[in-house]
PDB file of N, CA and C in Angstrom:
ATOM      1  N   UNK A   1     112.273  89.742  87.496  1.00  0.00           N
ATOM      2  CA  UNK A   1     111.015  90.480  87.562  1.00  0.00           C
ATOM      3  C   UNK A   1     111.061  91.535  88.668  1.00  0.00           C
ATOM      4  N   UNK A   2     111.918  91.463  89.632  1.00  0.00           N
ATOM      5  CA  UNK A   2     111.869  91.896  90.701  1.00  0.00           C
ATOM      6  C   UNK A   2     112.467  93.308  90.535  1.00  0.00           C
ATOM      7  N   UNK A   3     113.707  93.253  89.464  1.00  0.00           N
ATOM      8  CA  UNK A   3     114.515  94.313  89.512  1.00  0.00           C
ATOM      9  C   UNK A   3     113.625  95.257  88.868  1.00  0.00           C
ATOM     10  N   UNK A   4     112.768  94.386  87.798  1.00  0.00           N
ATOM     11  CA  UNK A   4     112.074  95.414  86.442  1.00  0.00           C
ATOM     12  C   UNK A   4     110.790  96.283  87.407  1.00  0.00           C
ATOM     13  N   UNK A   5     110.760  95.648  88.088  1.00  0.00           N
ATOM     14  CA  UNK A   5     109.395  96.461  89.159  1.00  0.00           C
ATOM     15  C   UNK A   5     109.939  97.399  89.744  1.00  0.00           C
ATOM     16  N   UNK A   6     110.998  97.065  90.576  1.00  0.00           N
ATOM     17  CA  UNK A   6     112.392  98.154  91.412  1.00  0.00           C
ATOM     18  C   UNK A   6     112.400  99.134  90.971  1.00  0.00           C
ATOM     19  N   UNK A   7     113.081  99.107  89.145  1.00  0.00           N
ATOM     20  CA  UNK A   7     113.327  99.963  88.234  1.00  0.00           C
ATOM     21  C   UNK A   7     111.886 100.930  88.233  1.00  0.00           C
ATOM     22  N   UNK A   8     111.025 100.193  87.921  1.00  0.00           N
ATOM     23  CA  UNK A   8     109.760 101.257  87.482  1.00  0.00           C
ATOM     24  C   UNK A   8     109.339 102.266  88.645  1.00  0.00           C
ATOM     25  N   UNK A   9     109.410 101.717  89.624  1.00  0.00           N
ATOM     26  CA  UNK A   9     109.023 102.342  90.994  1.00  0.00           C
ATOM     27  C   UNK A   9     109.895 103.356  90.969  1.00  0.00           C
ATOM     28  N   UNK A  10     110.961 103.267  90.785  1.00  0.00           N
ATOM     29  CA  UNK A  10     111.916 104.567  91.660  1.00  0.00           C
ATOM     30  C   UNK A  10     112.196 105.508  90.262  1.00  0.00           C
ATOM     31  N   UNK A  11     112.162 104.975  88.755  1.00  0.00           N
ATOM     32  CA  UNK A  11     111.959 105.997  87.854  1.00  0.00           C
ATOM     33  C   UNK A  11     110.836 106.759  87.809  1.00  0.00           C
ATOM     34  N   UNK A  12     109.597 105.988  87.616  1.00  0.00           N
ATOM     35  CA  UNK A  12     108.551 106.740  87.430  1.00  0.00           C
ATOM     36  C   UNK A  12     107.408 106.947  88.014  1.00  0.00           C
ATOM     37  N   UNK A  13     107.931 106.839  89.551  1.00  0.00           N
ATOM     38  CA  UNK A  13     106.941 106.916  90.708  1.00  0.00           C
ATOM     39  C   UNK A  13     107.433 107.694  91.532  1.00  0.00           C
ATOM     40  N   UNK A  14     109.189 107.854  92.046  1.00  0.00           N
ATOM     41  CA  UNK A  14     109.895 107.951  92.473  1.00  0.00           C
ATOM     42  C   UNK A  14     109.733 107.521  94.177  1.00  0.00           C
ATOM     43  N   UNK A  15     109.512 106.335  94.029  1.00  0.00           N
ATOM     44  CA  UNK A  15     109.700 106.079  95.290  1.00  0.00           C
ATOM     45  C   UNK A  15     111.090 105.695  95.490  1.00  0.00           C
ATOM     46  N   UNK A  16     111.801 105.565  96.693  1.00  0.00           N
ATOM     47  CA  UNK A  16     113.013 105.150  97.395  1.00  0.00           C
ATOM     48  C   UNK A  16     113.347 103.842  96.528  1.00  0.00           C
ATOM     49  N   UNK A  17     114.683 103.753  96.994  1.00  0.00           N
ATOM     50  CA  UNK A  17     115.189 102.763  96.827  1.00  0.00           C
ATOM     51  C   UNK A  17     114.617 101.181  98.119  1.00  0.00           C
ATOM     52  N   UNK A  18     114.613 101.635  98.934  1.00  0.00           N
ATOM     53  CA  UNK A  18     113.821 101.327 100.001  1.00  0.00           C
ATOM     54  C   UNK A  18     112.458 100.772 100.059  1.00  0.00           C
ATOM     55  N   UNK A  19     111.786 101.643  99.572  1.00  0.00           N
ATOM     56  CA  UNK A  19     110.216 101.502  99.706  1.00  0.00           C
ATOM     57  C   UNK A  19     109.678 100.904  98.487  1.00  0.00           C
ATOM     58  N   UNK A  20     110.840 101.114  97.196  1.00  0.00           N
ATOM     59  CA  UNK A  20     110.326 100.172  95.660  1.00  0.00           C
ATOM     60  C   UNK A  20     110.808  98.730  96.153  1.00  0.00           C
ATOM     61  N   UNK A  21     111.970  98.488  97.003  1.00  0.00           N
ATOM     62  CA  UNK A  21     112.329  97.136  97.176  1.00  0.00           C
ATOM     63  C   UNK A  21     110.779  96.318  97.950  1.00  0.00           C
ATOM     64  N   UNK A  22     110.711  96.659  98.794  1.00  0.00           N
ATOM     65  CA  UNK A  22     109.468  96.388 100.078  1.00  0.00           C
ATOM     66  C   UNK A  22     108.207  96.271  99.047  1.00  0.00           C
ATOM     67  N   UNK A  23     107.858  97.204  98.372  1.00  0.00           N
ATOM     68  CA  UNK A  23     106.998  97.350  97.557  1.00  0.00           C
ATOM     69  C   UNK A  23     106.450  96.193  96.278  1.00  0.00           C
ATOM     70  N   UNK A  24     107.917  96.131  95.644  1.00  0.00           N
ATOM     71  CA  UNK A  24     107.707  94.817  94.629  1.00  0.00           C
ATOM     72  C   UNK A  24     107.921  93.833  95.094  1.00  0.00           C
ATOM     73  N   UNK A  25     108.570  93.476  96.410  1.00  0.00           N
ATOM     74  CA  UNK A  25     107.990  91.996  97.425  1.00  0.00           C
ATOM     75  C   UNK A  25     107.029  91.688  97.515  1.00  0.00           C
ATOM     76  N   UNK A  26     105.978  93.028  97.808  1.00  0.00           N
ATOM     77  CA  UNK A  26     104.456  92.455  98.065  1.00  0.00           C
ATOM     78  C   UNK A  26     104.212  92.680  96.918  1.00  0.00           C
ATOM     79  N   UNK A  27     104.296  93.256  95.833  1.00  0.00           N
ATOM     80  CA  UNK A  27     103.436  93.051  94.412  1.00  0.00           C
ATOM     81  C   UNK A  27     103.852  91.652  94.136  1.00  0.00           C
ATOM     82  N   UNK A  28     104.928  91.230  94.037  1.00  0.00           N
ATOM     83  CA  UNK A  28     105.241  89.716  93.417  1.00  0.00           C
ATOM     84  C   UNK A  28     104.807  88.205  94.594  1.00  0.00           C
ATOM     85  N   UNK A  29     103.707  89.079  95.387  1.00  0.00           N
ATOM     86  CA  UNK A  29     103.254  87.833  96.360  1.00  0.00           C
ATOM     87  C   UNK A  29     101.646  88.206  96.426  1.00  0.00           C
ATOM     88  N   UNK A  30     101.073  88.870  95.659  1.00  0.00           N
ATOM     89  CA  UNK A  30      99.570  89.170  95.558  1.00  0.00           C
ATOM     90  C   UNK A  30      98.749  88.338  95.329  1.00  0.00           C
ATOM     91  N   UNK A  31      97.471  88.416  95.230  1.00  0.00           N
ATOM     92  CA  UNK A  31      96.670  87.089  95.302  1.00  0.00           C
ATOM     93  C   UNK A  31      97.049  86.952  93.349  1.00  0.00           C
ATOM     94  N   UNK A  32      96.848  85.719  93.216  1.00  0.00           N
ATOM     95  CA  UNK A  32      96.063  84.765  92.315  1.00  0.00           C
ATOM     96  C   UNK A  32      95.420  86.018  91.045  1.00  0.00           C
ATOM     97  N   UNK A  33      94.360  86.525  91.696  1.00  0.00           N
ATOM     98  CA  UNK A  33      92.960  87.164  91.034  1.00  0.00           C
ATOM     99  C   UNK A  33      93.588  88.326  90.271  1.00  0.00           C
ATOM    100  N   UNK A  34      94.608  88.795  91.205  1.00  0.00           N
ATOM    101  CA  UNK A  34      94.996  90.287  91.114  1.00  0.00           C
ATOM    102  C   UNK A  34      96.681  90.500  90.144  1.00  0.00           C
ATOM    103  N   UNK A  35      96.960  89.194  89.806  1.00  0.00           N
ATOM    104  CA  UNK A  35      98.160  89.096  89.165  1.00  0.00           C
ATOM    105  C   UNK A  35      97.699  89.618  87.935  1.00  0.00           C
ATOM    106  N   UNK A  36      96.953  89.111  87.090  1.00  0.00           N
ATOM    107  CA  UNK A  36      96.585  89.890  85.556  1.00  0.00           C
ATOM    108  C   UNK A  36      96.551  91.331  85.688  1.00  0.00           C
ATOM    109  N   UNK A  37      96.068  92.382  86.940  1.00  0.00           N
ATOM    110  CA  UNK A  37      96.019  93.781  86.811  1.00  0.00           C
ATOM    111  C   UNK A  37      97.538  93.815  86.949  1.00  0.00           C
ATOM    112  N   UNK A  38      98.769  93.367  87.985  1.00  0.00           N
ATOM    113  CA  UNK A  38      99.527  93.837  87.978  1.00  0.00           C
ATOM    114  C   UNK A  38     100.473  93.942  86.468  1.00  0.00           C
ATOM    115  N   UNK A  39     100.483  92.516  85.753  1.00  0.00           N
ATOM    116  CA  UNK A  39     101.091  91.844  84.662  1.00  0.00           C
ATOM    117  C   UNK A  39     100.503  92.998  83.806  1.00  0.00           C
ATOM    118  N   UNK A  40      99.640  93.506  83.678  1.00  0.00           N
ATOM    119  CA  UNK A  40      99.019  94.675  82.374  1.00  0.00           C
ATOM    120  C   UNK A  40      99.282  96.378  82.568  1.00  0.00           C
ATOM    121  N   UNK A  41      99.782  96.630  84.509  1.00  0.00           N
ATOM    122  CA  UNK A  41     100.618  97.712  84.774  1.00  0.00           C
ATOM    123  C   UNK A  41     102.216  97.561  84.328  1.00  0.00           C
ATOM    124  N   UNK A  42     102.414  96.349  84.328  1.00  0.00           N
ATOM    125  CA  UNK A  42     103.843  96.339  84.334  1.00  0.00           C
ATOM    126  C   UNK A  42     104.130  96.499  82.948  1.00  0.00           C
ATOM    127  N   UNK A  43     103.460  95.950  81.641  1.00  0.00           N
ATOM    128  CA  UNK A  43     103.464  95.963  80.446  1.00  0.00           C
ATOM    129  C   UNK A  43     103.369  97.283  79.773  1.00  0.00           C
ATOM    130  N   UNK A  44     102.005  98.216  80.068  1.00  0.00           N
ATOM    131  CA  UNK A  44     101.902  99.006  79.459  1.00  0.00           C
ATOM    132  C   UNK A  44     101.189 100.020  80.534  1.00  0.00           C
ATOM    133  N   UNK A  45     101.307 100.046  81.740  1.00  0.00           N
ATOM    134  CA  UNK A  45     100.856 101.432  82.854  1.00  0.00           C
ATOM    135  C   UNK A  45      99.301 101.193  82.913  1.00  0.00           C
ATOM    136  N   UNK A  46      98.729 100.692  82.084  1.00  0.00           N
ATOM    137  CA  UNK A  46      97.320 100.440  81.991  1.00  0.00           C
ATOM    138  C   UNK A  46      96.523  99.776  83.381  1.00  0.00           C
ATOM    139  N   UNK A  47      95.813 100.700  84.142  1.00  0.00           N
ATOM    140  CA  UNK A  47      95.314 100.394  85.422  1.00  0.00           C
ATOM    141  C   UNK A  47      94.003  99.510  85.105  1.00  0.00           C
ATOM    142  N   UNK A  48      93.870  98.360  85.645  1.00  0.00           N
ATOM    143  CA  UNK A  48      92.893  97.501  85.661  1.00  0.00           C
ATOM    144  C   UNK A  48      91.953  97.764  86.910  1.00  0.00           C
ATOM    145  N   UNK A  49      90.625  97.704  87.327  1.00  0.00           N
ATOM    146  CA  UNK A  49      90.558  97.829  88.232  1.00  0.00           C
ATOM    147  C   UNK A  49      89.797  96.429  88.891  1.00  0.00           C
ATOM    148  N   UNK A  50      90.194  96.490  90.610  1.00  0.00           N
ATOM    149  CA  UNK A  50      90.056  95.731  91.253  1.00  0.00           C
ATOM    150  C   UNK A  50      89.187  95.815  92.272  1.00  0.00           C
ATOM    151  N   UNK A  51      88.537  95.113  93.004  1.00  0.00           N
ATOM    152  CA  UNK A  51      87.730  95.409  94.280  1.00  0.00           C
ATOM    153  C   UNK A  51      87.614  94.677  94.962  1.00  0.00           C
ATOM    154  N   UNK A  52      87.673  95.139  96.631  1.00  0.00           N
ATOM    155  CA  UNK A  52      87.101  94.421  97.814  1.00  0.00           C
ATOM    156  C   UNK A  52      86.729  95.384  98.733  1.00  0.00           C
ATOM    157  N   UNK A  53      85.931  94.439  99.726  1.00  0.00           N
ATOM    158  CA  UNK A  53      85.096  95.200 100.524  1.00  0.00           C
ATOM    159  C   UNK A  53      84.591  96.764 100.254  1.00  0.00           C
ATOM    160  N   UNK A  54      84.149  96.831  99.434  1.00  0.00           N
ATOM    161  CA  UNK A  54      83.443  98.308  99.314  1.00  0.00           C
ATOM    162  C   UNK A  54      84.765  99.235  98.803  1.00  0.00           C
ATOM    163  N   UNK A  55      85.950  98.999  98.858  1.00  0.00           N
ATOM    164  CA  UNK A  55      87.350  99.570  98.310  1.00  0.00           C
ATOM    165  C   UNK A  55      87.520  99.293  96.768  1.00  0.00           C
ATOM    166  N   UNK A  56      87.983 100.407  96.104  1.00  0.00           N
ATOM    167  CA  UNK A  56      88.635  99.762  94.581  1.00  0.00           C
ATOM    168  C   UNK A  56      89.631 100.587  94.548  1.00  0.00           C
ATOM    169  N   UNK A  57      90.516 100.226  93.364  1.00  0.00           N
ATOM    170  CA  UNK A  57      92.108 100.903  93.202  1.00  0.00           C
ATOM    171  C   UNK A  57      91.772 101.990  92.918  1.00  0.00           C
ATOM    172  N   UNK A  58      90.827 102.535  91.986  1.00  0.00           N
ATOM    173  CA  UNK A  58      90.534 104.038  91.239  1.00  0.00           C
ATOM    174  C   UNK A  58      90.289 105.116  92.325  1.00  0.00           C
ATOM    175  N   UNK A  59      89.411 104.140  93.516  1.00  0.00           N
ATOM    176  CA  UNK A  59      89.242 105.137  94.748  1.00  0.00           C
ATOM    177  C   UNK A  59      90.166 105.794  95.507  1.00  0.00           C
ATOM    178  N   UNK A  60      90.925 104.433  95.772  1.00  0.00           N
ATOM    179  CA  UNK A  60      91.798 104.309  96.526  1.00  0.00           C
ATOM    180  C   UNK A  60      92.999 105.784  96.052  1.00  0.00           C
ATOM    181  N   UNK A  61      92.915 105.562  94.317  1.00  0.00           N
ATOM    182  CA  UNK A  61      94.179 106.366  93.841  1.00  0.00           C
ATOM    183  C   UNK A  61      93.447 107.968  93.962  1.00  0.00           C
ATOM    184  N   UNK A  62      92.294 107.901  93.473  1.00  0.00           N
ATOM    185  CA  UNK A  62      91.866 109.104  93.291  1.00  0.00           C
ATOM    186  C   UNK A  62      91.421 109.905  94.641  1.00  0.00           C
ATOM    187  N   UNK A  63      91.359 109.298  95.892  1.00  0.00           N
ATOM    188  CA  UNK A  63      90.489 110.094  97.228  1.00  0.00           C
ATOM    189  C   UNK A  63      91.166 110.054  98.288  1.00  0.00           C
ATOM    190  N   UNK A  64      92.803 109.086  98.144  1.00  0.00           N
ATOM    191  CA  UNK A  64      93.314 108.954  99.007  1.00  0.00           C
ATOM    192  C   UNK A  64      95.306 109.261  98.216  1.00  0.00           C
ATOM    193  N   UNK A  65      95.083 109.605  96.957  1.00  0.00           N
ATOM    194  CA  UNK A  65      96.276 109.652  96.313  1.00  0.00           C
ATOM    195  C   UNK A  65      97.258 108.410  96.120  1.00  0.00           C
ATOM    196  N   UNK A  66      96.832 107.623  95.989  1.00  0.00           N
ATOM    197  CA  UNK A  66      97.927 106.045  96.259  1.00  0.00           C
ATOM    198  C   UNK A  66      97.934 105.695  94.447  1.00  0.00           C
ATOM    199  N   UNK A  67      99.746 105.223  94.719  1.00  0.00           N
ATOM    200  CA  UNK A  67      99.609 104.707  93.102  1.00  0.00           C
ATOM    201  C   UNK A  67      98.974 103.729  92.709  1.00  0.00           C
ATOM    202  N   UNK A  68      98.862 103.379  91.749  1.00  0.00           N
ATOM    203  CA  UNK A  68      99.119 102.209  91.357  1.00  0.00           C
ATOM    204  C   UNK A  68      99.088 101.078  92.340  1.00  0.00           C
ATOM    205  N   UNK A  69     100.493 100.754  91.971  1.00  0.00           N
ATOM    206  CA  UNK A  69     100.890  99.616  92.756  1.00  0.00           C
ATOM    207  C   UNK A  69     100.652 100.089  94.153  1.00  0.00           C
ATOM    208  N   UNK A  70     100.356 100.850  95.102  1.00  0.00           N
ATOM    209  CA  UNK A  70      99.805 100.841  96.545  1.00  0.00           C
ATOM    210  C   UNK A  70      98.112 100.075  96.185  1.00  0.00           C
ATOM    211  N   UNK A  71      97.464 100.836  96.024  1.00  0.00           N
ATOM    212  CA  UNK A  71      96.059 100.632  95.914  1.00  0.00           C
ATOM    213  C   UNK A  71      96.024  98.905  95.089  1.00  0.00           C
ATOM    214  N   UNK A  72      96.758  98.215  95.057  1.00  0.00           N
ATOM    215  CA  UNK A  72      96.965  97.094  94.429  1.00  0.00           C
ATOM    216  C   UNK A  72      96.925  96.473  95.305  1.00  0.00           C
ATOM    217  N   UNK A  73      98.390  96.733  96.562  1.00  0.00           N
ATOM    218  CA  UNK A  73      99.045  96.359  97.229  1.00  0.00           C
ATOM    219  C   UNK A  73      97.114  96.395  98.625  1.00  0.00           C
ATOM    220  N   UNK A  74      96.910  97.533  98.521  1.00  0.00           N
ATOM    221  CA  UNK A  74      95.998  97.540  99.801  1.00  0.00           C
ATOM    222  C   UNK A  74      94.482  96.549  99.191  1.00  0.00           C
ATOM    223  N   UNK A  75      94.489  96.559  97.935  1.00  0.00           N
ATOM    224  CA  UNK A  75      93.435  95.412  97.691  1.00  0.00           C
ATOM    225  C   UNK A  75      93.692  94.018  98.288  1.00  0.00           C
ATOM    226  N   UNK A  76      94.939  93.726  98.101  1.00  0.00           N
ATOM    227  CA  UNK A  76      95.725  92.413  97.844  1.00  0.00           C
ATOM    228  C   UNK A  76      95.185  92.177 100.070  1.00  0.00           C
ATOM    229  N   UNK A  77      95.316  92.950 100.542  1.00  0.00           N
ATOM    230  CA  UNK A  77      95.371  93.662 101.612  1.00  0.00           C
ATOM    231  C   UNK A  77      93.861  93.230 102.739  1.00  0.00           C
ATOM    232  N   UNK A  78      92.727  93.573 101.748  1.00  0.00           N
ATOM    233  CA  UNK A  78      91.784  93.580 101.868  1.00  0.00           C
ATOM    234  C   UNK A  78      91.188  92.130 102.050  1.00  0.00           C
ATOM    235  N   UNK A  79      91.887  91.450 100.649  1.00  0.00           N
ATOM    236  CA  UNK A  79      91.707  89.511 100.305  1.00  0.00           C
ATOM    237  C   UNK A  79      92.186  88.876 101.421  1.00  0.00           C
ATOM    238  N   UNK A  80      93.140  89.296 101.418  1.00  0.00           N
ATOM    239  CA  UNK A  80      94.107  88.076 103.256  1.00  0.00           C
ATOM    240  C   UNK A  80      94.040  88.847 104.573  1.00  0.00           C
ATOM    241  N   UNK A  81      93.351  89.828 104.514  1.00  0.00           N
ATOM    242  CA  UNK A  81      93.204  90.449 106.337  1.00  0.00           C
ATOM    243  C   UNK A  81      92.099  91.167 106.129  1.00  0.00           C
ATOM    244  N   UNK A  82      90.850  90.610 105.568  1.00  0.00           N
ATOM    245  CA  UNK A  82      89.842  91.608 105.548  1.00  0.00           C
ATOM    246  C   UNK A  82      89.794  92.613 106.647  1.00  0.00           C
ATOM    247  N   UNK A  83      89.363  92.039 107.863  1.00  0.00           N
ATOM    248  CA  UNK A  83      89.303  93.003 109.713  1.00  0.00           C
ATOM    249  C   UNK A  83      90.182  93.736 109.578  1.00  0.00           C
ATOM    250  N   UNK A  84      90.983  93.395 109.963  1.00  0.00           N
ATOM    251  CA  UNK A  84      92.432  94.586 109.893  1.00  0.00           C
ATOM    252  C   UNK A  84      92.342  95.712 108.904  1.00  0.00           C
ATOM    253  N   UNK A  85      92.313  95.006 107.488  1.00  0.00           N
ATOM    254  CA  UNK A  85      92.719  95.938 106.474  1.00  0.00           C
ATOM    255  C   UNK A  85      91.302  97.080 106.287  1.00  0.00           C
ATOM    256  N   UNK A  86      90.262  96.499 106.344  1.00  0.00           N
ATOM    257  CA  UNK A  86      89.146  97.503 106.273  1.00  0.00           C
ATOM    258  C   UNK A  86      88.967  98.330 107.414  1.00  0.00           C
ATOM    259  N   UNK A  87      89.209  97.688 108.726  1.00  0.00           N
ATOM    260  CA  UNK A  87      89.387  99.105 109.681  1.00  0.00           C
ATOM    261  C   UNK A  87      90.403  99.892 109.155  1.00  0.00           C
ATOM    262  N   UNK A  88      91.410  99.419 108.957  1.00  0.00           N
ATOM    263  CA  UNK A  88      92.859 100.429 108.874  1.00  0.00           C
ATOM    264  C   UNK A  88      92.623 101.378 107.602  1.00  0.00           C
ATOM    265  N   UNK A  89      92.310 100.659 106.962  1.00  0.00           N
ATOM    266  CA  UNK A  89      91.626 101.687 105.045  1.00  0.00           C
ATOM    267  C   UNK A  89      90.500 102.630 105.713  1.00  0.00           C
ATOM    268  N   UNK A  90      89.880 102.202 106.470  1.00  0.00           N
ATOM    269  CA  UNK A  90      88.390 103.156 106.899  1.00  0.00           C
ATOM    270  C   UNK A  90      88.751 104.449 107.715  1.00  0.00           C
ATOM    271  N   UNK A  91      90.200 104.479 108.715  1.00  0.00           N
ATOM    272  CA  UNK A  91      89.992 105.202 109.309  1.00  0.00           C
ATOM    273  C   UNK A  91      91.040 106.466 108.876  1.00  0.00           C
ATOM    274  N   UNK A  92      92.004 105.593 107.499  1.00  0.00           N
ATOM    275  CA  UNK A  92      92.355 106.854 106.807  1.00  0.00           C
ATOM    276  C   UNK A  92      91.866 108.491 106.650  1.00  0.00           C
ATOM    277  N   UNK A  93      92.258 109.460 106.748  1.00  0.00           N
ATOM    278  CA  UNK A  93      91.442 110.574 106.123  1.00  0.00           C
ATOM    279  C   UNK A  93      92.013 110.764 104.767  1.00  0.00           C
ATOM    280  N   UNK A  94      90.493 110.638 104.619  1.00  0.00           N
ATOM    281  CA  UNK A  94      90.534 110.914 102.760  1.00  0.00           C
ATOM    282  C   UNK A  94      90.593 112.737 102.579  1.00  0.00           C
ATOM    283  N   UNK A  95      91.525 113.147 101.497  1.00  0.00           N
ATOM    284  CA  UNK A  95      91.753 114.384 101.077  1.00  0.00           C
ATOM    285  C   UNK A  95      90.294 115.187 100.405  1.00  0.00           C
TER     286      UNK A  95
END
C-alpha cells in the first residue's frame, strides 16, 4: 500500500521522492474516521471531505493550496494535537 501511495504522490502530485515517502507514513497512520476519505482518494481521486476545529480539506486545499493528501494529513493533525495544530494552521497566511 505504501509503494501505491509513493507512486501516486510523485506521478501525479509531483512531490519528491522524499516528501511522498514521509507523506504516505502519515497517510497510512491517520485516524480511524479519516481512513474511508483516504481509501476513496486512493481508488478514484475523489475528495471526501473532512473536518475539525473550524478547518476542512476543501479549505485547506482551496485558501491555502494543499493537496489532497496534505489537508488530510493536517486534519488527521487537528484529531491528535488539537493546541498545536490549530495555532500552527491559524497562523498560516492564507493566499
Amino acid at each position: 500500500m505504501k509503494e501505491k501511495i509513493v507512486e501516486i504522490l510523485m506521478k501525479e502530485l509531483d512531490y519528491s521522492e522524499y516528501a511522498a515517502d514521509i507523506t504516505a507514513d502519515d497517510l497510512l497512520n491517520i485516524q480511524p474516521q479519516l481512513q474511508p476519505a483516504l481509501r476513496t482518494w486512493l481508488e478514484s481521486r475523489a475528495i471526501t471531505e473532512a473536518e475539525a476545529l473550524g478547518f476542512s480539506v476543501t479549505k485547506l486545499m482551496e485558501q491555502r493550496e494543499y493537496t489532497f493528501p496534505a489537508a488530510l494529513i493536517a486534519i488527521d493533525w487537528l484529531l491528535t494535537e488539537p493546541d498545536v495544530a490549530k495555532k500552527e494552521l491559524s497562523n498560516e497566511v492564507i493566499r
